[in-house]
C-alpha atoms as a PDB file:
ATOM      1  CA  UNK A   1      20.007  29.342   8.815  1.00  0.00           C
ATOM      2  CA  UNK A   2      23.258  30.109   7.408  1.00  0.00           C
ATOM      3  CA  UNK A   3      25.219  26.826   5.816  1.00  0.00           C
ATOM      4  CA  UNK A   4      28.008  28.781   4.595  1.00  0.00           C
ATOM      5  CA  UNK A   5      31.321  26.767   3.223  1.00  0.00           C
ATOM      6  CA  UNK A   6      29.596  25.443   0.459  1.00  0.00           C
ATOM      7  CA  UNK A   7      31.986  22.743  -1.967  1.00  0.00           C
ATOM      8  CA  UNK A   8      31.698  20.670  -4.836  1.00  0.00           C
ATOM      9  CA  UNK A   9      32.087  16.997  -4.328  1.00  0.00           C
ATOM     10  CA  UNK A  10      31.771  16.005  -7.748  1.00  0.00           C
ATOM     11  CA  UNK A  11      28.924  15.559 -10.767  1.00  0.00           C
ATOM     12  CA  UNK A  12      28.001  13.223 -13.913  1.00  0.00           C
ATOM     13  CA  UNK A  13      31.256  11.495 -15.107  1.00  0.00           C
ATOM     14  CA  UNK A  14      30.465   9.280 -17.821  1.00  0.00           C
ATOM     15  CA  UNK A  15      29.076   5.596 -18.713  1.00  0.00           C
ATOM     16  CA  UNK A  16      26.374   4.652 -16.143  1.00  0.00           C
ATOM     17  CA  UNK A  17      27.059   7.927 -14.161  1.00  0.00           C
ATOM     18  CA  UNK A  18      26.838  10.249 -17.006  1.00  0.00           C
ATOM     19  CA  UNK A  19      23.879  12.238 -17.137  1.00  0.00           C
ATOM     20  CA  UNK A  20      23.207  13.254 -13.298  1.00  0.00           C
ATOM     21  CA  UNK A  21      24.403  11.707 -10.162  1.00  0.00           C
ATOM     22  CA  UNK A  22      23.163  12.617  -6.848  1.00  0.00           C
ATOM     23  CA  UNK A  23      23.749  11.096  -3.118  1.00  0.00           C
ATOM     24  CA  UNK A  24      22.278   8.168  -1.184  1.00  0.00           C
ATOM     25  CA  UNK A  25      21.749   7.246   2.591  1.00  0.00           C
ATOM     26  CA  UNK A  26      24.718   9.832   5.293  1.00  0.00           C
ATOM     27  CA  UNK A  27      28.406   8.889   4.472  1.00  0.00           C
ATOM     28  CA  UNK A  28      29.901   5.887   6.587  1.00  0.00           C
ATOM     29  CA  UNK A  29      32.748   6.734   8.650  1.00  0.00           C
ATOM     30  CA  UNK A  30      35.351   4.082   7.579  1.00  0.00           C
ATOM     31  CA  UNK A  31      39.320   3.653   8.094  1.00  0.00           C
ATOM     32  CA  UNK A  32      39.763   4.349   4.762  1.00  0.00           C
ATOM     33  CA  UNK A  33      37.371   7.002   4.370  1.00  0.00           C
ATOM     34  CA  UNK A  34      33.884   8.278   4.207  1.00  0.00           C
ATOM     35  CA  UNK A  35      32.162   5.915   2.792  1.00  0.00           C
ATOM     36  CA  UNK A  36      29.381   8.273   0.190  1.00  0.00           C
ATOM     37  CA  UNK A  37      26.715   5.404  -1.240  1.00  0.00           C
ATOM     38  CA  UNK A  38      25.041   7.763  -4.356  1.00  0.00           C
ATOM     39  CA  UNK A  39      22.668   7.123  -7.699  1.00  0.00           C
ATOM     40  CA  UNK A  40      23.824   7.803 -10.996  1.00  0.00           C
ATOM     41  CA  UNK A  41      22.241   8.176 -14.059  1.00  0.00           C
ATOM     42  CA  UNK A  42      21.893   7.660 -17.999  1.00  0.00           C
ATOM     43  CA  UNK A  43      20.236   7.463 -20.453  1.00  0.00           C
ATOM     44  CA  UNK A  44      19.331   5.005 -22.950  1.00  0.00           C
ATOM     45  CA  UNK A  45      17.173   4.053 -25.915  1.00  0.00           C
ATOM     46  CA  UNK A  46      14.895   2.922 -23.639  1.00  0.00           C
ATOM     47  CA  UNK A  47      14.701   5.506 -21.345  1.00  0.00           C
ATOM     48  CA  UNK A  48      16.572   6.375 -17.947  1.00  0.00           C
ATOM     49  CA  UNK A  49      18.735   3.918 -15.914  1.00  0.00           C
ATOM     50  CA  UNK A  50      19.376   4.423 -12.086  1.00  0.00           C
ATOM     51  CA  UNK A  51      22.687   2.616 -10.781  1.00  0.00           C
ATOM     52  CA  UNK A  52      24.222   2.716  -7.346  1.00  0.00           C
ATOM     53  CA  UNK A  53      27.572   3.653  -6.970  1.00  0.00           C
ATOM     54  CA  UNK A  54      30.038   4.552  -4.128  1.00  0.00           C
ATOM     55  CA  UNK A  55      33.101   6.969  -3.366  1.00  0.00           C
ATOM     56  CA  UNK A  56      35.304   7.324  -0.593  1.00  0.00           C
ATOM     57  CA  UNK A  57      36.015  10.677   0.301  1.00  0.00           C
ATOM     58  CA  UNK A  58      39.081  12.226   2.796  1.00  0.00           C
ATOM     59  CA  UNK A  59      38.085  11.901   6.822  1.00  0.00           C
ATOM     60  CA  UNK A  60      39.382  15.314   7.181  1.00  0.00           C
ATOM     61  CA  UNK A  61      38.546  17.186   4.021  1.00  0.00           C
ATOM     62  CA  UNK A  62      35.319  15.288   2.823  1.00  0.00           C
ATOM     63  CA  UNK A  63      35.025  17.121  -0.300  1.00  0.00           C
ATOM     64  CA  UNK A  64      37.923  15.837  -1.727  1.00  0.00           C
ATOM     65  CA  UNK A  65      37.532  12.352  -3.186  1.00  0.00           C
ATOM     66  CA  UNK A  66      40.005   9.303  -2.359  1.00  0.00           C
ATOM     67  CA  UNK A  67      38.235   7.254  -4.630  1.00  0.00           C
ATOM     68  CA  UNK A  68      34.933   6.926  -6.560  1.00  0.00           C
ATOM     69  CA  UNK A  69      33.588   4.001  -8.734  1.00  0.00           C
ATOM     70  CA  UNK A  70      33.663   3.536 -12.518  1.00  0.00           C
ATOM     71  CA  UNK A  71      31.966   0.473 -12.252  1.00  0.00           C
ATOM     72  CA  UNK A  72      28.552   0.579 -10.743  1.00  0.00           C
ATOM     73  CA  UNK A  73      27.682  -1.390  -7.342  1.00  0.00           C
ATOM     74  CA  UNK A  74      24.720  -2.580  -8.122  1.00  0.00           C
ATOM     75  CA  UNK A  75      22.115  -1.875 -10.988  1.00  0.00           C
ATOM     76  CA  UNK A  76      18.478  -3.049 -11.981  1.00  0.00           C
ATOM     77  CA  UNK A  77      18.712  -6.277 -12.803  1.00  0.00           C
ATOM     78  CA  UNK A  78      15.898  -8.311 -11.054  1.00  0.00           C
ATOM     79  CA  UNK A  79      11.936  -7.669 -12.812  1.00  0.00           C
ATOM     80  CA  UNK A  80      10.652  -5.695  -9.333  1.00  0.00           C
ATOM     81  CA  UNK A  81      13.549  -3.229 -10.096  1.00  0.00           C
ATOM     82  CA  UNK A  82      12.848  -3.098 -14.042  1.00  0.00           C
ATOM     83  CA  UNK A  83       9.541  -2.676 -13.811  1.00  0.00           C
ATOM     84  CA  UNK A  84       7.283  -0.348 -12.074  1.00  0.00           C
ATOM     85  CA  UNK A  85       5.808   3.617 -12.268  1.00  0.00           C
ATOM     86  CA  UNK A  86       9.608   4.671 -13.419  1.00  0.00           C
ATOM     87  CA  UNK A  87      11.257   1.264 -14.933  1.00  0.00           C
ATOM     88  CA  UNK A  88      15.288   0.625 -14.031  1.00  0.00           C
ATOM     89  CA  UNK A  89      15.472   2.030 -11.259  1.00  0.00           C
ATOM     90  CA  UNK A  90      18.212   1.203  -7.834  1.00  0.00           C
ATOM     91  CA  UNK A  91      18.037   4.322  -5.718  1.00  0.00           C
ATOM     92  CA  UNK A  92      19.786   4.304  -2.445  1.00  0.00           C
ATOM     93  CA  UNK A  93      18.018   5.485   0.855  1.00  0.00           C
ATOM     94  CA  UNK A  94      19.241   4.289   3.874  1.00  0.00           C
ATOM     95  CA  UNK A  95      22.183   2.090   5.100  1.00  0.00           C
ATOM     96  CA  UNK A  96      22.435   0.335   8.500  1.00  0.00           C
ATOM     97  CA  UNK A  97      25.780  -0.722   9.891  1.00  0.00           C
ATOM     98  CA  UNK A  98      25.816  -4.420  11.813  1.00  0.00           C
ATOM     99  CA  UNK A  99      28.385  -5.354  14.121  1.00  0.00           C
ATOM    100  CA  UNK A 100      29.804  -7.778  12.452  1.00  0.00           C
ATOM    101  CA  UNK A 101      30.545  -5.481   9.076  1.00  0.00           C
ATOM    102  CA  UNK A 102      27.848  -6.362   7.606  1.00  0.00           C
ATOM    103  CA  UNK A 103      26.359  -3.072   5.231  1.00  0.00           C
ATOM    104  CA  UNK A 104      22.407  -3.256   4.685  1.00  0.00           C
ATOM    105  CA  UNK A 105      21.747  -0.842   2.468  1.00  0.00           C
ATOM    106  CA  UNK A 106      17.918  -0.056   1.825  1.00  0.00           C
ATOM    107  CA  UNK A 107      16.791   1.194  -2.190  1.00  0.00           C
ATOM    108  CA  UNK A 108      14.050   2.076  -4.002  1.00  0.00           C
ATOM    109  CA  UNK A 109      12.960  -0.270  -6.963  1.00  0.00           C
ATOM    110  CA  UNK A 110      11.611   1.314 -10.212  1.00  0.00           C
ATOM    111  CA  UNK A 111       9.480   3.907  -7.544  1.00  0.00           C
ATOM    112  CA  UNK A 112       7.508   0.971  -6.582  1.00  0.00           C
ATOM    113  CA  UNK A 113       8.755  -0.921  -3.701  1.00  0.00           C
ATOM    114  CA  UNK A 114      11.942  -0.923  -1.433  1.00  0.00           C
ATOM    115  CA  UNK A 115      14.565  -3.483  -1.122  1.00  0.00           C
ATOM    116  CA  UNK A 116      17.461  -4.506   0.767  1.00  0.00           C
ATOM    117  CA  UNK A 117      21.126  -6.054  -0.307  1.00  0.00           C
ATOM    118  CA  UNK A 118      23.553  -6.786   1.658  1.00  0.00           C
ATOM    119  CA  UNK A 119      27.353  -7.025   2.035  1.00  0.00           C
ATOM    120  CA  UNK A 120      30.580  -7.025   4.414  1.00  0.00           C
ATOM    121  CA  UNK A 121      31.896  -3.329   4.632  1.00  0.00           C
ATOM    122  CA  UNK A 122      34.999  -4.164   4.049  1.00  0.00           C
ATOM    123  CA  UNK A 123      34.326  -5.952   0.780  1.00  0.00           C
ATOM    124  CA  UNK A 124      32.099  -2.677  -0.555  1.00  0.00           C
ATOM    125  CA  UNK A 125      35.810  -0.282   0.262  1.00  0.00           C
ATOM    126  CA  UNK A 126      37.901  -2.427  -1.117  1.00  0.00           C
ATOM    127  CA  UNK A 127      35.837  -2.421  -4.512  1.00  0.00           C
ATOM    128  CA  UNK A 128      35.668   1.418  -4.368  1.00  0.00           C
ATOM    129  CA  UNK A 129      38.778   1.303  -4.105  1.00  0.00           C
ATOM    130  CA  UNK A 130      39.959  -1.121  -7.027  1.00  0.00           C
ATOM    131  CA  UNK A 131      37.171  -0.174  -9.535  1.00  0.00           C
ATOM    132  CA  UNK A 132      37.579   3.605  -9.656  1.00  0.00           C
ATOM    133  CA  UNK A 133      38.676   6.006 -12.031  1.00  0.00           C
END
């Protein structure tokens, strides 16, 4: 099968993001944007640390980026996400929409077990929005 117009979104950026970052659960069609949910990466004395991180990218031209956060959306904080076969680790899967704008989005926790945190929609665009570079 032939993809064909290939584009760069965007790569490592710095801080929590810095070493790799790669995507998460299918963009969310929003007003504002698509709403990309992706994993970033560094690395520290300790070894590697997985965040979660989001971007809103044009409705029409989804390789260009509206908007993408310096500040991470959620990182591993809790013990079941700190420690397991690959310690410090949030990595986002899947994200379910609710009617009432509720986002559930579904992570791996240090490659050990899956979890789910939730949040309004609305309150996850507007922080994209105010917390990027």
């Amino acid at each position: 099968m032939h993809w064909g117009c290939h584009r760069f979104v965007f790569g490592p950026m710095g801080g929590w993001q810095g070493l790799k970052t790669g995507p998460g659960p299918a963009p969310i069609e929003t007003d504002e944007g698509w709403l990309l949910i992706y994993h970033g990466v560094w690395r520290s004395c300790n070894g590697y640390l997985y965040c979660i991180g989001g971007a809103l990218l044009d409705l029409d031209k989804p390789w260009t980026v509206l908007y993408r956060t310096k500040d991470y959306l959620l990182a591993p904080t809790e013990s079941y996400e700190r420690v397991g076969d690959v310690p410090n680790v949030c990595f986002p899967s899947a994200a379910v929409m609710e009617p009432d704008d509720t986002l559930r989005l579904y992570y791996g926790c240090a490659d050990t077990c899956v979890s789910i945190a939730e949040a309004k929609l609305s309150d996850v665009v507007e922080f994209v929005k105010t917390h990027s570079f």
